[in-house]
PDB file of N, CA and C in Angstrom:
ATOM      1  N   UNK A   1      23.015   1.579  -1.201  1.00  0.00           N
ATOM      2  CA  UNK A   1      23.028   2.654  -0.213  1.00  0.00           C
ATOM      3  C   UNK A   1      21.774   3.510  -0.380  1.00  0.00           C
ATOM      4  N   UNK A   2      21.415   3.969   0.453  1.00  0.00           N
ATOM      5  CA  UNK A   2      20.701   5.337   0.797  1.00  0.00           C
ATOM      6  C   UNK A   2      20.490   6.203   1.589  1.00  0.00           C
ATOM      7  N   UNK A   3      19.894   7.441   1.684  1.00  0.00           N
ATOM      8  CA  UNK A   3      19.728   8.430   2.246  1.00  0.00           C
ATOM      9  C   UNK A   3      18.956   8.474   2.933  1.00  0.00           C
ATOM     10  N   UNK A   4      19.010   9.256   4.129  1.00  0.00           N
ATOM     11  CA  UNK A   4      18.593   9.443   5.461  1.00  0.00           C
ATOM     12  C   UNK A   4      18.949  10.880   5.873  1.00  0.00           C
ATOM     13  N   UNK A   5      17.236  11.677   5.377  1.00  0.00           N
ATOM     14  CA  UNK A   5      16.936  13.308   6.069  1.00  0.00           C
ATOM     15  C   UNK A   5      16.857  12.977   7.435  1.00  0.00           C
ATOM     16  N   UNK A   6      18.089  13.661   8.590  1.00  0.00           N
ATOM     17  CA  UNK A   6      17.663  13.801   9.884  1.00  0.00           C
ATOM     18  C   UNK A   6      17.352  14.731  10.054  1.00  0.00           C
ATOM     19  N   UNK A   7      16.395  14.194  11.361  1.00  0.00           N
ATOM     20  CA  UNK A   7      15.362  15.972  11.667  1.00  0.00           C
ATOM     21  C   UNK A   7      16.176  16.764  12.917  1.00  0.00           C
ATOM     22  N   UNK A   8      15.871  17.760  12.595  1.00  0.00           N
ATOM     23  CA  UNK A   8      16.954  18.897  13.304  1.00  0.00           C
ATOM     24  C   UNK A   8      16.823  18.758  14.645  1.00  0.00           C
ATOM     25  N   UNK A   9      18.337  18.878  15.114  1.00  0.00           N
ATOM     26  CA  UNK A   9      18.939  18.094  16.598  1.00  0.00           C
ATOM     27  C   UNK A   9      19.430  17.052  16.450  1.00  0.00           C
ATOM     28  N   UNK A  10      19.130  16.060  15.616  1.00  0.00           N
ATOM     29  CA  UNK A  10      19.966  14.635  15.420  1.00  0.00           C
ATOM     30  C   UNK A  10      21.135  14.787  15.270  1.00  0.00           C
ATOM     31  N   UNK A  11      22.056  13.902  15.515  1.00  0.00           N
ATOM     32  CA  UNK A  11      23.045  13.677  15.368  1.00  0.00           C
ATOM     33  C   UNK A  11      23.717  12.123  14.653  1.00  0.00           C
ATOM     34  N   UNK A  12      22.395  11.534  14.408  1.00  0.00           N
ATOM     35  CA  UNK A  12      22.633  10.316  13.669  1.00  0.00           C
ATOM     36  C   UNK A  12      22.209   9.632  14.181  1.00  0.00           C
ATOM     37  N   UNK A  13      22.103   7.748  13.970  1.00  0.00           N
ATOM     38  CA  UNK A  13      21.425   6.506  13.881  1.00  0.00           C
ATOM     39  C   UNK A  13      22.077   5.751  14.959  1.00  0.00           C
ATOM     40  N   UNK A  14      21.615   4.656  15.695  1.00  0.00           N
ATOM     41  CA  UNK A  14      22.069   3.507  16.028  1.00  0.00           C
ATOM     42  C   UNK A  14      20.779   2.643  15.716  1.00  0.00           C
ATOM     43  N   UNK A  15      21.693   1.898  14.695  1.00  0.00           N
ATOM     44  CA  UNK A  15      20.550   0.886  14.800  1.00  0.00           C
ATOM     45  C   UNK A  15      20.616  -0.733  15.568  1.00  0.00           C
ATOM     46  N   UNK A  16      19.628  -1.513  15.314  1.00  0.00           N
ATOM     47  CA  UNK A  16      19.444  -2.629  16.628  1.00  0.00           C
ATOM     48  C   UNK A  16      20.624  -3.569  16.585  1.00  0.00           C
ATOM     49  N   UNK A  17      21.165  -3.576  15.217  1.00  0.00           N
ATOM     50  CA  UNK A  17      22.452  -4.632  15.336  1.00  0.00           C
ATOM     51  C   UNK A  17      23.566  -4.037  15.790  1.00  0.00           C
ATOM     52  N   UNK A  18      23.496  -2.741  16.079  1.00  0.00           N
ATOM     53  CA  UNK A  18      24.791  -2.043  16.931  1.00  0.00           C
ATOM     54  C   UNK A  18      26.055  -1.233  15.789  1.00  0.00           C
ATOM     55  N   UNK A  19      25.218  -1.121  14.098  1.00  0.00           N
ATOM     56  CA  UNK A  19      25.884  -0.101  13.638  1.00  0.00           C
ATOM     57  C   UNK A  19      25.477   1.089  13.848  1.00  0.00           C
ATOM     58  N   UNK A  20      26.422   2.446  13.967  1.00  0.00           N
ATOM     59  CA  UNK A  20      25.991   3.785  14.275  1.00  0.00           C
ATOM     60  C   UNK A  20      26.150   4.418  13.136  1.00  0.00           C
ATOM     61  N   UNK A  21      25.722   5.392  12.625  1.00  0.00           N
ATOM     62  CA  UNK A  21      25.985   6.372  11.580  1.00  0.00           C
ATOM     63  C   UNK A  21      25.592   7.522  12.240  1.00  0.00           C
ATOM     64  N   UNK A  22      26.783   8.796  11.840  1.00  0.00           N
ATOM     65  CA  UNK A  22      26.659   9.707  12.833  1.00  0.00           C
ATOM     66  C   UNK A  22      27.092  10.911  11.223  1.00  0.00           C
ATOM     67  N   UNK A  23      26.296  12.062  11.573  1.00  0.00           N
ATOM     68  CA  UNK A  23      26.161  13.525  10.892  1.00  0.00           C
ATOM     69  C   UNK A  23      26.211  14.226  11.362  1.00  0.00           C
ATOM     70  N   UNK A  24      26.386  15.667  11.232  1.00  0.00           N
ATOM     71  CA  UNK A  24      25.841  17.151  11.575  1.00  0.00           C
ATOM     72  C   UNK A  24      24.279  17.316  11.993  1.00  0.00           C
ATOM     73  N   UNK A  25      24.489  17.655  12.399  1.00  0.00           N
ATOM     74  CA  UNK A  25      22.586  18.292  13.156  1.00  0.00           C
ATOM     75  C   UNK A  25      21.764  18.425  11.972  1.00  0.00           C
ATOM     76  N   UNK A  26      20.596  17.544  11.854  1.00  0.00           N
ATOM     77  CA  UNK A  26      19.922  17.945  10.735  1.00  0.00           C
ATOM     78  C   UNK A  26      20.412  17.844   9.135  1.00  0.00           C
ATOM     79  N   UNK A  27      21.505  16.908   9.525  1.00  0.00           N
ATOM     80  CA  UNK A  27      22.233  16.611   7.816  1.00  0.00           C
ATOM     81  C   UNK A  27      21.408  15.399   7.320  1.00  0.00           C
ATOM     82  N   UNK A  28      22.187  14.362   6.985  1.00  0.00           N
ATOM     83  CA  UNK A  28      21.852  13.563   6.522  1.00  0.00           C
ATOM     84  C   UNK A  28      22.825  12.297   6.448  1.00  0.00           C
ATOM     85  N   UNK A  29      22.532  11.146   6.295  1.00  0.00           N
ATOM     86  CA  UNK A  29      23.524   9.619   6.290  1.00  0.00           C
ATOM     87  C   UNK A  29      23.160   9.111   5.502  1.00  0.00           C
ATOM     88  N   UNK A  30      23.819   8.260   4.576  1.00  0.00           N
ATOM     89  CA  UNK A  30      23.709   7.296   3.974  1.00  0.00           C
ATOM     90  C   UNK A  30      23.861   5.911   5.092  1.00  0.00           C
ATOM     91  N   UNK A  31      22.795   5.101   4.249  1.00  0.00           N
ATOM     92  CA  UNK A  31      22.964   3.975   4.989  1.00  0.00           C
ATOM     93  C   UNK A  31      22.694   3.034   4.155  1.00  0.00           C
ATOM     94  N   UNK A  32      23.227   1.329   4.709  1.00  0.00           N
ATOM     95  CA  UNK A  32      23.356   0.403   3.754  1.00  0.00           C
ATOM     96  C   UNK A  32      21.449   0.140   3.367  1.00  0.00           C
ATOM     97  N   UNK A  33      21.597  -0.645   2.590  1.00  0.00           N
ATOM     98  CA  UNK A  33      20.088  -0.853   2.317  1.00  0.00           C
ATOM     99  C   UNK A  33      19.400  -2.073   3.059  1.00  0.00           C
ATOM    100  N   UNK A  34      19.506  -2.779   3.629  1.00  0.00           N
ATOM    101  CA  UNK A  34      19.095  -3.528   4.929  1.00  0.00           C
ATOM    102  C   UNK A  34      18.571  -2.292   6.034  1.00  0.00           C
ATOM    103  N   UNK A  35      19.623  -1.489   6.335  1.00  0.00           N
ATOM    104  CA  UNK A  35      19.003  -0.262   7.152  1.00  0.00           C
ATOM    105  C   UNK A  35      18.554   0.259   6.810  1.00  0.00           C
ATOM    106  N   UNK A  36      18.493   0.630   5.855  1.00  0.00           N
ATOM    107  CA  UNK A  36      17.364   1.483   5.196  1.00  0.00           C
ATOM    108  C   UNK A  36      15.635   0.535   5.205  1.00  0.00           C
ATOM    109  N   UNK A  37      16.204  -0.328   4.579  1.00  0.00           N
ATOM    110  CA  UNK A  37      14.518  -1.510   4.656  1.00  0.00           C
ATOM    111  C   UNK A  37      13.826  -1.413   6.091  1.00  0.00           C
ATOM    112  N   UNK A  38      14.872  -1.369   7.007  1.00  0.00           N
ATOM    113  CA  UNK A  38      14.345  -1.545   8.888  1.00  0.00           C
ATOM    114  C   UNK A  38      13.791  -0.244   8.821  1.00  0.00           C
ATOM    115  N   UNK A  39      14.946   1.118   8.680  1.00  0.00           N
ATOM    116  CA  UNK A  39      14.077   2.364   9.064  1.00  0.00           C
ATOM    117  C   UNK A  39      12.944   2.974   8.078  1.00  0.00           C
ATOM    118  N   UNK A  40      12.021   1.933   7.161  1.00  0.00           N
ATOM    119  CA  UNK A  40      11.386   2.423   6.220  1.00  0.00           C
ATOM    120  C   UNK A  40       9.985   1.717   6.533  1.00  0.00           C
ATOM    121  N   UNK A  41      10.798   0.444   7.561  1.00  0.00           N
ATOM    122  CA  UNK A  41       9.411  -0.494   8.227  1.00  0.00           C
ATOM    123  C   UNK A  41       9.255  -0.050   9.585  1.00  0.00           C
ATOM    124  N   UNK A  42      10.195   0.818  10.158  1.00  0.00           N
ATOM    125  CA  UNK A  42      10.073   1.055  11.702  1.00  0.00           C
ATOM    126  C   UNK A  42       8.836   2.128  11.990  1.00  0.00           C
ATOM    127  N   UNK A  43       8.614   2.227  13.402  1.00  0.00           N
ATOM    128  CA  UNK A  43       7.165   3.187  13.509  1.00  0.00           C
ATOM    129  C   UNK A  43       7.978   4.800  13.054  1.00  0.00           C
ATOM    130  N   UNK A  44       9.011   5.294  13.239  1.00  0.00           N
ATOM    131  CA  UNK A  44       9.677   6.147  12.618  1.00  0.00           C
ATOM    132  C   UNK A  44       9.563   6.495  11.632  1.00  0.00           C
ATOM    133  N   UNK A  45       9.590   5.495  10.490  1.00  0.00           N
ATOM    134  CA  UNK A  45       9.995   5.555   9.134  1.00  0.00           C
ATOM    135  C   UNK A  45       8.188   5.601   8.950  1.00  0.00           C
ATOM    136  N   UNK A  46       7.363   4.899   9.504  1.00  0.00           N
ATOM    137  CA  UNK A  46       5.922   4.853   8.876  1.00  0.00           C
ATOM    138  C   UNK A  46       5.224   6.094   9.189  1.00  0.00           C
ATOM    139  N   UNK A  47       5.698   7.003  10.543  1.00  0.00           N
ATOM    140  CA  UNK A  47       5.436   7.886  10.924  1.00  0.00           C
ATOM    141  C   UNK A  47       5.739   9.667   9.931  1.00  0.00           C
ATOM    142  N   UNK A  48       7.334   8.755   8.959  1.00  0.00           N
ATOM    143  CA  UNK A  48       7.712  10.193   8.546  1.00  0.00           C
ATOM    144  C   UNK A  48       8.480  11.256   8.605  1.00  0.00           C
ATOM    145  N   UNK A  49       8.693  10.466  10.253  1.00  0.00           N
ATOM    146  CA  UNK A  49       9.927  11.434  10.817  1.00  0.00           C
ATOM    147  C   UNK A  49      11.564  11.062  10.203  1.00  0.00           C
ATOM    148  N   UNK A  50      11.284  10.002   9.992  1.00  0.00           N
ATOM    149  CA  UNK A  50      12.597   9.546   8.677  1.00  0.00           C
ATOM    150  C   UNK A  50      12.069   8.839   7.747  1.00  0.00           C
ATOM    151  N   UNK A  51      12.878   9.616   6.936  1.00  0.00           N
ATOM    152  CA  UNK A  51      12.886   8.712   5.183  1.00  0.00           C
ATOM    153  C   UNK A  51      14.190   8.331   4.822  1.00  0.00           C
ATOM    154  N   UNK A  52      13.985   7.044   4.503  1.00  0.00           N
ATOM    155  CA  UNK A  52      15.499   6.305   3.572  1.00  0.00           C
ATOM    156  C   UNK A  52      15.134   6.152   1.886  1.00  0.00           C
ATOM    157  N   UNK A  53      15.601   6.641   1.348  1.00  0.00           N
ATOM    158  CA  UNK A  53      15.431   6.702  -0.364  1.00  0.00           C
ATOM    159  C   UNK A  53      16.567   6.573  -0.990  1.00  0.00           C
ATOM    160  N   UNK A  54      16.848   5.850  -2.287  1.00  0.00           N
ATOM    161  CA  UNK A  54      17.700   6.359  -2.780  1.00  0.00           C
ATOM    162  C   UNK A  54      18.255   7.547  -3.211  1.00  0.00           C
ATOM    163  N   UNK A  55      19.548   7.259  -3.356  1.00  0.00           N
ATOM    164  CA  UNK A  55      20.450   8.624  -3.779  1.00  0.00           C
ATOM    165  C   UNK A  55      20.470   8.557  -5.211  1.00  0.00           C
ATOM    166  N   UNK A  56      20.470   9.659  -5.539  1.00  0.00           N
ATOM    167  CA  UNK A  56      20.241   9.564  -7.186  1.00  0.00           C
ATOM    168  C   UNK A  56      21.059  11.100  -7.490  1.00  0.00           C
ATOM    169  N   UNK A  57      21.864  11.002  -8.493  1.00  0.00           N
ATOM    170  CA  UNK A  57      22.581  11.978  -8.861  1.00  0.00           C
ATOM    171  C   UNK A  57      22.554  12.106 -10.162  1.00  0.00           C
ATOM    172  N   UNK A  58      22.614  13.220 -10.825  1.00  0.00           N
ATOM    173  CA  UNK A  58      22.712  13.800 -12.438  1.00  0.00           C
ATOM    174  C   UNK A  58      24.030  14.471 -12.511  1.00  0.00           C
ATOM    175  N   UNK A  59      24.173  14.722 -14.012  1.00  0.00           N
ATOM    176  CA  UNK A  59      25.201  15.056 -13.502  1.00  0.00           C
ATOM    177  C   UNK A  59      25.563  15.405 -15.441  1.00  0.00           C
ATOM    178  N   UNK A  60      25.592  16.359 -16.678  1.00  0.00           N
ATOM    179  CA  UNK A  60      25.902  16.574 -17.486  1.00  0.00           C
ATOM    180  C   UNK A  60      27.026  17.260 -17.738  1.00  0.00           C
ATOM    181  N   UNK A  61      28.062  17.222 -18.904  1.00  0.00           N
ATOM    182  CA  UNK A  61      28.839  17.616 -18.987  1.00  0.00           C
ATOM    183  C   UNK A  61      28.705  19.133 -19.397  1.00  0.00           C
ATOM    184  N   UNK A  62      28.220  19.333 -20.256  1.00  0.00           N
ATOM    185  CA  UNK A  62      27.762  20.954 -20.798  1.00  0.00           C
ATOM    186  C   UNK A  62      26.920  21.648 -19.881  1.00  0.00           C
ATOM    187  N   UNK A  63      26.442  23.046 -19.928  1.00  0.00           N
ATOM    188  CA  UNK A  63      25.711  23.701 -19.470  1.00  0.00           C
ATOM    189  C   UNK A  63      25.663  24.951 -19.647  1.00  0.00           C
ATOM    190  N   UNK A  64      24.748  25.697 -19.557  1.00  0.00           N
ATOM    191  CA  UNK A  64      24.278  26.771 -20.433  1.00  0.00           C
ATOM    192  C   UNK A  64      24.203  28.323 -19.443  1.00  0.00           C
ATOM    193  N   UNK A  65      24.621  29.330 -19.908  1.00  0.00           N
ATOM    194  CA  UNK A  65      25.378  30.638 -19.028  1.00  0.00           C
ATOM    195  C   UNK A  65      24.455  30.991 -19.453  1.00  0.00           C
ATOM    196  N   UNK A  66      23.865  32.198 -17.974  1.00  0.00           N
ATOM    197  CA  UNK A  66      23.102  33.328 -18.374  1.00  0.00           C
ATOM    198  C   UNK A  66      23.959  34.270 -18.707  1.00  0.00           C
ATOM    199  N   UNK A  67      23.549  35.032 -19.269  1.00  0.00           N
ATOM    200  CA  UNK A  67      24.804  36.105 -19.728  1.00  0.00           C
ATOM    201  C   UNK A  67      24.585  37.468 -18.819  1.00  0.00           C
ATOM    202  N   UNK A  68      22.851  37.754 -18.641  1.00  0.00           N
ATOM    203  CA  UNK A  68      22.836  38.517 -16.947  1.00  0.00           C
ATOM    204  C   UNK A  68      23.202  38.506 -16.016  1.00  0.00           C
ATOM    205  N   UNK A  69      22.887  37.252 -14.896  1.00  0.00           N
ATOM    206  CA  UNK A  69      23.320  36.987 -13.622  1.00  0.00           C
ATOM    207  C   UNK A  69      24.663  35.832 -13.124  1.00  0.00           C
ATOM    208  N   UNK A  70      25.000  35.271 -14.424  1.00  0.00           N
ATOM    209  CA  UNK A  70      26.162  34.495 -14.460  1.00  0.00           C
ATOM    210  C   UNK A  70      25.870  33.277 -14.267  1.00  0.00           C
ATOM    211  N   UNK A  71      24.858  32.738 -13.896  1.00  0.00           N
ATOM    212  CA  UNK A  71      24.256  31.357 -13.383  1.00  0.00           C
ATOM    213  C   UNK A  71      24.791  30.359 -14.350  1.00  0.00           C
ATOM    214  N   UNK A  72      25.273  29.321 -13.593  1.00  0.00           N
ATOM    215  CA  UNK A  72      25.172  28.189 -15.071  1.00  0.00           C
ATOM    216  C   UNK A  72      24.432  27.195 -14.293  1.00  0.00           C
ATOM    217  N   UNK A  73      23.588  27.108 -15.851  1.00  0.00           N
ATOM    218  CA  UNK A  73      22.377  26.102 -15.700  1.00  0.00           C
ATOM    219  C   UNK A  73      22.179  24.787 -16.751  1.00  0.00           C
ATOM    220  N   UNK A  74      21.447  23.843 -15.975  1.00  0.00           N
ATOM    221  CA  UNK A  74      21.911  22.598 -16.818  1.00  0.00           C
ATOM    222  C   UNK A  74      21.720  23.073 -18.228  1.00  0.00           C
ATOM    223  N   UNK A  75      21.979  21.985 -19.009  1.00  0.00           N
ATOM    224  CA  UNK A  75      22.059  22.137 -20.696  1.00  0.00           C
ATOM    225  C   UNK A  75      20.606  21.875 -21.160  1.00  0.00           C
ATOM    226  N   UNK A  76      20.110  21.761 -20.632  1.00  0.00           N
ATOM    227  CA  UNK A  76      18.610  21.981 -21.607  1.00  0.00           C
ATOM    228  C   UNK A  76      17.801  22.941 -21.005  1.00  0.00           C
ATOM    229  N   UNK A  77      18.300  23.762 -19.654  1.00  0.00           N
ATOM    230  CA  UNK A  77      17.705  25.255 -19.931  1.00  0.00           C
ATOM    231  C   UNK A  77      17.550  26.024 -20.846  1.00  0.00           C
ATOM    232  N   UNK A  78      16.578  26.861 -21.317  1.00  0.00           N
ATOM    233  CA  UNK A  78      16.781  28.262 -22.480  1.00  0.00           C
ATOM    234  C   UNK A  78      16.837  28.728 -21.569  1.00  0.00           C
ATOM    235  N   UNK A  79      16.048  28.896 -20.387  1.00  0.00           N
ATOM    236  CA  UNK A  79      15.797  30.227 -19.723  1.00  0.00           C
ATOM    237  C   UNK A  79      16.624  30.039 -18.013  1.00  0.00           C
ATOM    238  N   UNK A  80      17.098  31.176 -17.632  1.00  0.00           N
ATOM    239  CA  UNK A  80      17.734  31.240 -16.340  1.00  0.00           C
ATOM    240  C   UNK A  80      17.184  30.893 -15.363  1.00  0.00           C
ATOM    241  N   UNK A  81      16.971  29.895 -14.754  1.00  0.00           N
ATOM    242  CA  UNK A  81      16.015  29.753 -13.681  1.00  0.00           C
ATOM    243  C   UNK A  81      16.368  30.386 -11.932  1.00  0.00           C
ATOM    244  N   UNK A  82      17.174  31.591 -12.477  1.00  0.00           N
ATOM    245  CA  UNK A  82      17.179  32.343 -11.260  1.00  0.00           C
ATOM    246  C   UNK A  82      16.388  33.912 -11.827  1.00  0.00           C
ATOM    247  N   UNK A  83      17.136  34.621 -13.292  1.00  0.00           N
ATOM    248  CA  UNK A  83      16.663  35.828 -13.629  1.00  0.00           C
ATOM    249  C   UNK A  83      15.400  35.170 -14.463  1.00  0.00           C
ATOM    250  N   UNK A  84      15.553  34.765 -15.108  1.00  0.00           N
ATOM    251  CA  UNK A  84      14.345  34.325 -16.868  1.00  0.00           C
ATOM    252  C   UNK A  84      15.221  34.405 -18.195  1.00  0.00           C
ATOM    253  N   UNK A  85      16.526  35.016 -17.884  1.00  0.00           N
ATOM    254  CA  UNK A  85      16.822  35.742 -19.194  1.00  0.00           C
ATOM    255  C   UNK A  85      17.154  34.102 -19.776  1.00  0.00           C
ATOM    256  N   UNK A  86      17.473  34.710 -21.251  1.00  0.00           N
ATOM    257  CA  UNK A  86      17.784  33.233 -22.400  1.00  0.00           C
ATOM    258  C   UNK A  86      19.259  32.560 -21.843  1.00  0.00           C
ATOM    259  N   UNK A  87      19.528  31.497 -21.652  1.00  0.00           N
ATOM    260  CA  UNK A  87      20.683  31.023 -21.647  1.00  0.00           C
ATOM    261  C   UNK A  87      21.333  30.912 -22.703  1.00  0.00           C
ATOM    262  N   UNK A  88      23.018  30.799 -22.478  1.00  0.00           N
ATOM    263  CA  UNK A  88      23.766  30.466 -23.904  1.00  0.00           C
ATOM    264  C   UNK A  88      24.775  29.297 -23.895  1.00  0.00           C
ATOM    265  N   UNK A  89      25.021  28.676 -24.777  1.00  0.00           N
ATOM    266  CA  UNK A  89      25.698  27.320 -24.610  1.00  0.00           C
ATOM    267  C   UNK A  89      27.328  27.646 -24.096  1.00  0.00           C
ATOM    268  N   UNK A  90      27.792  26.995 -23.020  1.00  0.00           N
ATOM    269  CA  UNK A  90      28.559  27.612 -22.504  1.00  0.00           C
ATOM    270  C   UNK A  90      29.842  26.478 -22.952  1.00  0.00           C
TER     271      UNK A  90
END
């Protein structure tokens, strides 16, 4: 699978073999990776106006509290990356 930034006003894909994938205005679709290969070779995709990429997710179990603004931030922050202050192992 992958991802597909639509540009604002879209409402999603039809592609030539007659699958549709349909979103919110300006969201985004996953699509199989065959479609993705077409909209990455199409004048669209070479143009920019869509990108298909993989999806890639992180995802740690721990994470580290500012003790100022409350933020929790991944586990190998020290510092708050909203205030600066030191993080603490939460």
């Amino acid at each position: 699978m992958a991802r597909v930034e639509l540009p604002g006003g879209c409402y999603g894909l039809e592609c030539a073999d007659g699958t549709k994938y349909t979103a919110d205005p300006g969201g985004h679709i996953d699509v199989s990776d065959r479609h993705a290969a077409a909209i990455k070779s199409s004048q669209h995709g070479q143009t920019g106006m869509l990108s298909a990429s993989k999806a890639y997710h992180l995802g740690t179990k721990g994470g580290r509290r500012c003790p100022r603004c409350r933020f929790l931030a991944q586990v190998w922050a020290a510092d708050c990356p909203h205030c600066g202050a030191a993080t603490e192992t939460e």
